[in-house]
Protein backbone atom coordinates (compact mmCIF):
# COMPACT_ATOMS: atom_id res chain seq x y z
CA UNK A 1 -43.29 90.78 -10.71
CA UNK A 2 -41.94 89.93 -14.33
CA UNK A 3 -39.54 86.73 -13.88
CA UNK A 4 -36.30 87.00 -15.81
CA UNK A 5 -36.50 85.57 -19.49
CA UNK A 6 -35.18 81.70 -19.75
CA UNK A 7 -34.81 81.24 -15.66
CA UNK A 8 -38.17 79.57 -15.77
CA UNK A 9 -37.28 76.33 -17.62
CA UNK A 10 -33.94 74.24 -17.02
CA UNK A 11 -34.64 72.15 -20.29
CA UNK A 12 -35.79 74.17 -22.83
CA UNK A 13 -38.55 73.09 -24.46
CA UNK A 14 -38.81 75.35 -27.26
CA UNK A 15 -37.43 74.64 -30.65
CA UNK A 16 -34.89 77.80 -30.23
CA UNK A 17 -33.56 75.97 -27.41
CA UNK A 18 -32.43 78.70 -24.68
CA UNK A 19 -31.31 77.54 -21.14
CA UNK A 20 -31.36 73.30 -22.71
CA UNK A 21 -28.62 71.42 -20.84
CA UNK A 22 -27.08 69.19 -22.91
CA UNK A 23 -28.85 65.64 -23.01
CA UNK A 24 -27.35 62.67 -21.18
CA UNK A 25 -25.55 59.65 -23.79
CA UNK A 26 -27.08 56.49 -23.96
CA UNK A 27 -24.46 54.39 -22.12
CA UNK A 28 -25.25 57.26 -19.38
CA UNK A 29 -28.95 56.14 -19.32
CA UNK A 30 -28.05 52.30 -19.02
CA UNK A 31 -29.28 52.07 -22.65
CA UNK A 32 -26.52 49.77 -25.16
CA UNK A 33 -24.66 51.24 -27.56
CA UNK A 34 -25.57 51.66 -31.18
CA UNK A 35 -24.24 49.01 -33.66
CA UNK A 36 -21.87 50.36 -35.45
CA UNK A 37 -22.65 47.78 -38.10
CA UNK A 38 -18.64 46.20 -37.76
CA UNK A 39 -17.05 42.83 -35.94
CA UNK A 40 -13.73 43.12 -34.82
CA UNK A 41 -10.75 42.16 -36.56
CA UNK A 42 -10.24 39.41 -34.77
CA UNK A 43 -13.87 37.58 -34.83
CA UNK A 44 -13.66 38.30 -38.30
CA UNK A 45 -10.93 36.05 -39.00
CA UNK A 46 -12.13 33.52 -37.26
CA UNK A 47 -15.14 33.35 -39.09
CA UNK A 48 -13.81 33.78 -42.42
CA UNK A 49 -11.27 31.15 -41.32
CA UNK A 50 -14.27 28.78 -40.14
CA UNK A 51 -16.09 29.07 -43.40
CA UNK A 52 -13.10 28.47 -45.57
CA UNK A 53 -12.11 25.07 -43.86
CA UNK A 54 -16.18 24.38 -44.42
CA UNK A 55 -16.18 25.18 -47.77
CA UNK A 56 -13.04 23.12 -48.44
CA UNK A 57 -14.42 20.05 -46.50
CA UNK A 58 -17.91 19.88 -48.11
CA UNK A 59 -16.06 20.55 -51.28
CA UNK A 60 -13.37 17.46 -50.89
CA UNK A 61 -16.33 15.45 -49.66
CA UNK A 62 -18.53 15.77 -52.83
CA UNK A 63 -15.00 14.80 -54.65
CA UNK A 64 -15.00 12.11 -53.38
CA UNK A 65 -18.07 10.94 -53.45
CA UNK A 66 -18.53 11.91 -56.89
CA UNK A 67 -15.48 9.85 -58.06
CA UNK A 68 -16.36 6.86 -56.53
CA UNK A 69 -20.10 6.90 -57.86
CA UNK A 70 -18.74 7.87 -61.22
CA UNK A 71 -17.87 5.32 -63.96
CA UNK A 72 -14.69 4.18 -63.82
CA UNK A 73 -11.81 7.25 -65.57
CA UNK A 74 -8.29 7.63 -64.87
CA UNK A 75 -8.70 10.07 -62.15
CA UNK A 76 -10.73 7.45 -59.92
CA UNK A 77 -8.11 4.62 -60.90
CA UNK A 78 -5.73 6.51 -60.29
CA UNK A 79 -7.17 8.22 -56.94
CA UNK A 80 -8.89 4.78 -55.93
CA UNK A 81 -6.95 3.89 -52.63
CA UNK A 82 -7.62 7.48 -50.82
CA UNK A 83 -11.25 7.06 -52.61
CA UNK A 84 -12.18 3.89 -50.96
CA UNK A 85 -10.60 5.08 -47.91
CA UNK A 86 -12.76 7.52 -47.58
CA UNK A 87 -16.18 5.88 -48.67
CA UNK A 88 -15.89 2.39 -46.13
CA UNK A 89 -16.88 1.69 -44.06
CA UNK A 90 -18.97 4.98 -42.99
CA UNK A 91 -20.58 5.46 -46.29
CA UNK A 92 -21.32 1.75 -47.04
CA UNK A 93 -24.54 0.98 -48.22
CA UNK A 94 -26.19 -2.13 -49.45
CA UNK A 95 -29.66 -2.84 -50.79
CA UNK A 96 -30.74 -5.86 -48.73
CA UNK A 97 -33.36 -4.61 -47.27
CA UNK A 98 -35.59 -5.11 -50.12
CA UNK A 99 -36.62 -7.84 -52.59
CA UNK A 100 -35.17 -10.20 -54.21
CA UNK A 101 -32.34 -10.35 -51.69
CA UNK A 102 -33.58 -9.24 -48.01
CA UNK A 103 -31.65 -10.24 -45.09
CA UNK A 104 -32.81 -13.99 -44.33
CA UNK A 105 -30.75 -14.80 -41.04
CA UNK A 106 -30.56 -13.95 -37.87
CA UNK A 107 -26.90 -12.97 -37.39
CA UNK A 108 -25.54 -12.77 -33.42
CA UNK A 109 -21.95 -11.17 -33.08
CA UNK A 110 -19.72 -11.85 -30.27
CA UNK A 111 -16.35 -10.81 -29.07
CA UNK A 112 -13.87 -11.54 -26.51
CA UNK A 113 -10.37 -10.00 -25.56
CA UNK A 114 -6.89 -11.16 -24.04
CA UNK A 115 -6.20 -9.01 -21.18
CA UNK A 116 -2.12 -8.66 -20.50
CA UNK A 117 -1.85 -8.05 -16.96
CA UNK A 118 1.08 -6.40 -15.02
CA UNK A 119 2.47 -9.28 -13.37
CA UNK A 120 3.30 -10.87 -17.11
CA UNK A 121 0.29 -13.28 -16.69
CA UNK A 122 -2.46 -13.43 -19.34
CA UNK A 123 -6.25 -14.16 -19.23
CA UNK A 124 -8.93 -15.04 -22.00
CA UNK A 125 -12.43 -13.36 -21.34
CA UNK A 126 -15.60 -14.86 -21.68
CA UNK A 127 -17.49 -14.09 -24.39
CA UNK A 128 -19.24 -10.09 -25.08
CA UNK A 129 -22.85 -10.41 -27.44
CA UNK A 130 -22.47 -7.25 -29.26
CA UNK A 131 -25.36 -8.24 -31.24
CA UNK A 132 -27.68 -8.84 -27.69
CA UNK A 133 -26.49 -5.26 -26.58
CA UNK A 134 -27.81 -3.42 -29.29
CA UNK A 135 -31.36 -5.30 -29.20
CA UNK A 136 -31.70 -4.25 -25.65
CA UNK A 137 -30.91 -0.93 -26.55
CA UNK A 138 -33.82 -0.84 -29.49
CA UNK A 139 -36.14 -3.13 -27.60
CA UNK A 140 -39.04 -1.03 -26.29
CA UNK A 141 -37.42 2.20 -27.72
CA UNK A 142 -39.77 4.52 -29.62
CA UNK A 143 -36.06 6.52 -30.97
CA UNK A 144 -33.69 4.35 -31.35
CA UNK A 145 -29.94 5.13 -31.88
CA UNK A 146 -28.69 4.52 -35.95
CA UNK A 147 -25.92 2.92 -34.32
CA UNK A 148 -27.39 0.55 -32.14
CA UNK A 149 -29.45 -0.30 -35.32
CA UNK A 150 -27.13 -0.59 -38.08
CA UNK A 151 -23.69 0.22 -36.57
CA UNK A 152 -22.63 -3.63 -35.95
CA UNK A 153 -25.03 -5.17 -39.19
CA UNK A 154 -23.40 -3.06 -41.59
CA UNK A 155 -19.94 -4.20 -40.39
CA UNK A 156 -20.58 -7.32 -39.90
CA UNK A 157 -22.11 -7.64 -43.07
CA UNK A 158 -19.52 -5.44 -44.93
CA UNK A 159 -16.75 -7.89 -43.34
CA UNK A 160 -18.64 -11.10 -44.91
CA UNK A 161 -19.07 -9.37 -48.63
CA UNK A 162 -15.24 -8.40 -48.88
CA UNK A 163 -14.07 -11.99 -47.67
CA UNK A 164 -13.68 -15.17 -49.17
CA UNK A 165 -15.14 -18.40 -47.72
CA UNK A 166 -11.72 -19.27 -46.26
CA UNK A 167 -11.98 -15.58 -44.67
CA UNK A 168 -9.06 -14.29 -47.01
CA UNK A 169 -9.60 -10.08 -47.97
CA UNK A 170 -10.60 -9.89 -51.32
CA UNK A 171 -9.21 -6.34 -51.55
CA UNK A 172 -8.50 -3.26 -50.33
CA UNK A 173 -12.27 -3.11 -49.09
CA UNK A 174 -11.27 -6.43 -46.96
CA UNK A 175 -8.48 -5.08 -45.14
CA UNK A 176 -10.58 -1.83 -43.95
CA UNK A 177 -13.98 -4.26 -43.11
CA UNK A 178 -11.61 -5.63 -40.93
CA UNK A 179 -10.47 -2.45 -39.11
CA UNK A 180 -13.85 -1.59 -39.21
CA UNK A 181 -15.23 -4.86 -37.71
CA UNK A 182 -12.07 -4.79 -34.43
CA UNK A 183 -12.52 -1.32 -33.75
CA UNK A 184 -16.51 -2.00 -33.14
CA UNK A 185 -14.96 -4.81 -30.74
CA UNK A 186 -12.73 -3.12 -29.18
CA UNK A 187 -14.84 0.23 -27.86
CA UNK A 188 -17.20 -2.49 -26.77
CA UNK A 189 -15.03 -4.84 -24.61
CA UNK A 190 -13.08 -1.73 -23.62
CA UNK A 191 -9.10 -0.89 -22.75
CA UNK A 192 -9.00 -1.94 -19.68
CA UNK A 193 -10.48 -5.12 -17.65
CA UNK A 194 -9.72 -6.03 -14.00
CA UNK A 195 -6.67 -3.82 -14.35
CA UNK A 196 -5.00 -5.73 -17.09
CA UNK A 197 -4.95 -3.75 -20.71
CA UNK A 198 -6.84 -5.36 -23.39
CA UNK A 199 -3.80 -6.97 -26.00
CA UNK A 200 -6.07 -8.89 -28.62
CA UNK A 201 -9.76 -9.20 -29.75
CA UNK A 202 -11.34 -12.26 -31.25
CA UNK A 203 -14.69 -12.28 -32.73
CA UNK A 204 -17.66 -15.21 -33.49
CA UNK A 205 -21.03 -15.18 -35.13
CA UNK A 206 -23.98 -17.56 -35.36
CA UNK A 207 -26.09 -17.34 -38.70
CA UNK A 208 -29.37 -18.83 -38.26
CA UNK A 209 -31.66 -19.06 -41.13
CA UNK A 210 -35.46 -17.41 -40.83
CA UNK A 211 -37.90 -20.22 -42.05
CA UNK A 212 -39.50 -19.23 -44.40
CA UNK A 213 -43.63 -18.61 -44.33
CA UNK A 214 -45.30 -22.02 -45.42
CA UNK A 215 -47.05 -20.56 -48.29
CA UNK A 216 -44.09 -19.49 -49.79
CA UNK A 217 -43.18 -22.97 -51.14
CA UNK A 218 -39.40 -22.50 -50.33
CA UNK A 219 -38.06 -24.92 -47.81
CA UNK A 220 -34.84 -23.07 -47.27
CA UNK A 221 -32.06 -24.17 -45.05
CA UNK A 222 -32.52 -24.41 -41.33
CA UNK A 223 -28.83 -25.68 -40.45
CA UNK A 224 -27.06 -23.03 -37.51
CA UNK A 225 -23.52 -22.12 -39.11
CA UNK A 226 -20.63 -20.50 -37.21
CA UNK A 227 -17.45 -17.77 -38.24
CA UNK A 228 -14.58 -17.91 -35.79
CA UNK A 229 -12.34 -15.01 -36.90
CA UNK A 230 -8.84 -15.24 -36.01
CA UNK A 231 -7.19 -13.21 -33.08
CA UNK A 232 -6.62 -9.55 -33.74
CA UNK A 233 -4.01 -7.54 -32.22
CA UNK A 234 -5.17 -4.17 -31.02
CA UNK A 235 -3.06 -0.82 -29.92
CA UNK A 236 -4.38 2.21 -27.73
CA UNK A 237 -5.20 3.85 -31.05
CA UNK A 238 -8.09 1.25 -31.70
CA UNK A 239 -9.87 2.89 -28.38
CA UNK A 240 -11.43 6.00 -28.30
């Protein structure tokens, strides 16, 4: 018996194609859909919108950088407020860790608060060593944090080199060492303690020379000094 022609195969195999059934879509299959190579409108703002704000941020940032590293010119004079602003305290740098001028003291910051409590009264707490904090926090630790490293140095010693020795601001630098220096002391102690909210911060620090090796001929100074900084009044901004 002679079969009908194209009854024999549902698919069609041959390149003429009788009796092929349309294939099934990709979705269909469980496959993804193709790329059609385009983002919607909307993620394409955003990320236009994203890299702008970069590009204007790295851009502003090299400004003012640039300006303050430059030799003094009438833009940085006249720019030199929003300049410095900028720079201290988080892009301080100073060159005492090498010759002739290394670091030659141990320095041990500490910091207490007045607490205001809700009942009108008011109570002094005992002393806070920021400076023994961050040595536990380095001690024994193969990674330690920048901050716990040079966080607290670098203000402490950015407070002393913008200060007279009667502890009077010598600028504009001054004013934002101090900032810089109370806001340290004030994430540290905290907003709140035993209930009461944190008013004032006061800070102290012990500067004990390193004597020197015996070869080196220099006899330095071994006498312990002390800073007592005045009390600082602190708002809810001063807290993160």
């Amino acid at each position: 018996m002679v079969e009908p022609r194209g009854s024999s195969d549902e698919t069609g195999t041959d390149g003429a194609g009788e009796g092929k059934k349309p294939g099934r879509s990709t979705a269909a299959r469980g496959l993804p859909p193709a790329p059609n190579g385009s983002w919607p409108l909307l993620s394409r703002i955003v990320i236009m919108a994203a890299i702008g704000l970069l590009t204007i941020g790295v851009t502003l940032h090299l400004v003012l950088l640039f300006l303050f590293v430059a030799p003094p010119n009438a833009i940085s004079k006249k720019y030199e407020r929003p300049v410095k602003g900028y720079v201290y305290p988080e892009f301080d740098q100073n060159w005492q860790l090498f010759a002739p001028n290394p670091l030659q003291d141990n320095i041990a910051v500490y910091a207490r608060a007045l607490v205001a409590f809700p009942d009108g009264s008011r109570r002094t707490t005992n002393w806070l060593a920021l400076t023994a904090q961050d040595i536990r926090e380095i001690r024994h630790n193969p990674v330690p944090s920048h901050a716990h490293q040079n966080l607290l140095r670098q203000a402490w010693d950015f407070y002393n080199r913008t200060h007279d020795a009667k502890g009077r601001a010598i600028d504009l630098r001054g004013e934002l060492s101090e900032a810089f220096v109370r806001r340290i002391a004030a994430y540290r102690l905290g907003p709140r303690i035993d209930g009461g909210q944190v008013v004032k911060v006061q800070i102290y620090a012990t500067n004990t020379p390193i004597v020197p090796p015996k070869w080196s001929g220099d006899r330095g100074s071994t006498q312990k000094t002390f800073q007592m900084l005045p009390w600082w009044p602190v708002s809810k901004k001063e807290f993160p």
